[in-house]
Protein backbone atom coordinates (compact mmCIF):
# COMPACT_ATOMS: atom_id res chain seq x y z
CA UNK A 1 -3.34 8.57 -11.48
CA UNK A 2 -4.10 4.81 -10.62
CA UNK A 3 -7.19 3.72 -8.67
CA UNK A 4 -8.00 0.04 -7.67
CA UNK A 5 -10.30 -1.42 -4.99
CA UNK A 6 -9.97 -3.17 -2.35
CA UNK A 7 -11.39 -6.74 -2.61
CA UNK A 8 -10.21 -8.85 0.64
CA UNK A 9 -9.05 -7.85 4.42
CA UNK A 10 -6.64 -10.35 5.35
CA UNK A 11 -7.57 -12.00 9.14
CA UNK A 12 -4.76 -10.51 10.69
CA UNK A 13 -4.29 -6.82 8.68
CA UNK A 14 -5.45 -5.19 11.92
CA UNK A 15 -2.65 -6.83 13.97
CA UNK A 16 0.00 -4.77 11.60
CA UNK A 17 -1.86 -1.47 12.91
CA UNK A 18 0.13 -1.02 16.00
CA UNK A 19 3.28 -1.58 13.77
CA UNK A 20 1.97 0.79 11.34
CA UNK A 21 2.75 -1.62 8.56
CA UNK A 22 0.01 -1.85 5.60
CA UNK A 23 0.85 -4.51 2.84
CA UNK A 24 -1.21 -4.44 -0.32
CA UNK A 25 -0.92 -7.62 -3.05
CA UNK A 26 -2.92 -7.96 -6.09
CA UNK A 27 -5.31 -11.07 -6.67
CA UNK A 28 -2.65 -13.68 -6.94
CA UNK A 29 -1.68 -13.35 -3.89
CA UNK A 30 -0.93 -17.13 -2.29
CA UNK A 31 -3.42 -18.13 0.28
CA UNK A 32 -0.08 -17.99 2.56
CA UNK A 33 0.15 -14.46 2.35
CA UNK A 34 -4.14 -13.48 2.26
CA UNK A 35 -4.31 -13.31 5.75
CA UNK A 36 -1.34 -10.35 5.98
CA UNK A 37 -2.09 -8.61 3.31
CA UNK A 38 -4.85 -6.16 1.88
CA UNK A 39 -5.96 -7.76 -1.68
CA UNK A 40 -6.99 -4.96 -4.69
CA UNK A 41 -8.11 -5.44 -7.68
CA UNK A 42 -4.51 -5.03 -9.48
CA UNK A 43 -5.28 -4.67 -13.14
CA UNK A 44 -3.71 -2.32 -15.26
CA UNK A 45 -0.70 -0.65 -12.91
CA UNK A 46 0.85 1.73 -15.44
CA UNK A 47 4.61 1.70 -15.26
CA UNK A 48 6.07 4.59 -11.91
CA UNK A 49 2.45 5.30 -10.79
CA UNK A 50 4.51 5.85 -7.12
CA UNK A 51 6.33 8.77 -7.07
CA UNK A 52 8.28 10.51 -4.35
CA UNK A 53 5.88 13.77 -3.02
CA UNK A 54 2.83 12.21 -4.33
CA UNK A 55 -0.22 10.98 -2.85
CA UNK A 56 -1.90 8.32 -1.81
CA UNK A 57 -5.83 7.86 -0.36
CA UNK A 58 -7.01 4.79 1.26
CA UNK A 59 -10.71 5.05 1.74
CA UNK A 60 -11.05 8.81 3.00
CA UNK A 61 -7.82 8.94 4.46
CA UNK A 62 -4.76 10.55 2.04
CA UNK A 63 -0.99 10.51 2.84
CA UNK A 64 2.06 11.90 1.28
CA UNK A 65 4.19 9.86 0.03
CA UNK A 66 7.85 10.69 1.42
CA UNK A 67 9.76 7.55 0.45
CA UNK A 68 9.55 5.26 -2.61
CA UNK A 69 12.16 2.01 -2.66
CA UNK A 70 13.72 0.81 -5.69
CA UNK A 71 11.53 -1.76 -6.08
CA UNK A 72 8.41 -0.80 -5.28
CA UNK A 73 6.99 0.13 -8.95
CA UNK A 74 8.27 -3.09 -10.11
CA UNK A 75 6.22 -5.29 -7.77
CA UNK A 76 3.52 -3.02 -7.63
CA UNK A 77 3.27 -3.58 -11.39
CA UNK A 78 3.43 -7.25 -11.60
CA UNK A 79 2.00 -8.13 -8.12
CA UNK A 80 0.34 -5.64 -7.36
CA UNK A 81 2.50 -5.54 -4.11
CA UNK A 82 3.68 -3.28 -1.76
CA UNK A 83 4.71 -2.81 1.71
CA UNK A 84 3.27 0.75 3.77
CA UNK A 85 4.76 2.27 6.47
CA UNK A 86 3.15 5.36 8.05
CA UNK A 87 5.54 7.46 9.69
CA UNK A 88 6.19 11.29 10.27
CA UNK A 89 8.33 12.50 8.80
CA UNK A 90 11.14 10.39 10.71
CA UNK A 91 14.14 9.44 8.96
CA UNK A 92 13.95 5.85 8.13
CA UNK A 93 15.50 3.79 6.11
CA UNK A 94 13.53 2.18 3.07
CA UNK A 95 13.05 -1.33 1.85
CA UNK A 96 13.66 -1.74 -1.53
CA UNK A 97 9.77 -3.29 -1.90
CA UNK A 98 8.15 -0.57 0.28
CA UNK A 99 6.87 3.15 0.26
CA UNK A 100 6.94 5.47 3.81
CA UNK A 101 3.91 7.95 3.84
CA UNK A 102 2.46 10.40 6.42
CA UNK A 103 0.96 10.85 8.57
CA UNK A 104 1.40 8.03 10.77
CA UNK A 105 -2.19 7.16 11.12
CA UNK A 106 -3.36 3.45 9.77
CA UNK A 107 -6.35 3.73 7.50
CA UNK A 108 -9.78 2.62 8.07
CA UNK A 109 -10.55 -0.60 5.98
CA UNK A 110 -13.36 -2.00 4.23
CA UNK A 111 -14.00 -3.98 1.00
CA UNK A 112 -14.78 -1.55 -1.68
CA UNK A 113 -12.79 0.85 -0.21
CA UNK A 114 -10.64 3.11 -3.45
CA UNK A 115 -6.91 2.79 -3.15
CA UNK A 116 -5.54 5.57 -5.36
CA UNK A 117 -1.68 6.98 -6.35
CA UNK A 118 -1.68 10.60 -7.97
């Protein structure tokens, strides 16, 4: 299990919501990207912490993971990065950077808001 925090709510997160697109970086993230992204805290990823079937809670909302690119435990690791989509169940296909979790409903945000994998 991994938890972080969130820490910063990029300007324009809440314009991704009708795309049902979610895109998490650690603190390094370049001022470029703050505004699109969802900043955690990012320290200490252990190596695969996203797994295929797992889960994932945002806040109070929890998802199952269905999809997990080729890529994604990499960046999550160093960057802290990662792309969400939230579909149901539909057969899509995956970007090596991102996950696809259900349902397909975008979480509630706030800073301090848990992020966790299991």
């Amino acid at each position: 299990m991994y938890k972080t925090k969130i820490v910063e709510i990029g300007s324009i997160v809440e314009d991704f919501a009708e795309e049902f697109l979610l895109i998490l970086f650690g603190p390094q993230a370049t001022s470029e990207l703050r505004d699109i992204c969802v900043i955690h805290e990012g320290a200490d990823t252990p190596k695969n912490v996203i797994q295929k079937n797992g889960r994932l809670t945002i806040g109070e909302q929890e998802y199952h993971i269905l999809e997990v690119g080729e890529e994604a435990n990499p960046n999550f690791e160093t960057l802290g990065h990662i792309s969400l989509y939230f579909r149901d169940g539909e057969n899509n296909e995956i970007l090596p950077g991102a996950i696809l979790v259900e349902p397909k409903v975008f979480p509630t945000l706030a800073v301090g808001d848990e992020i966790s994998f299991e």
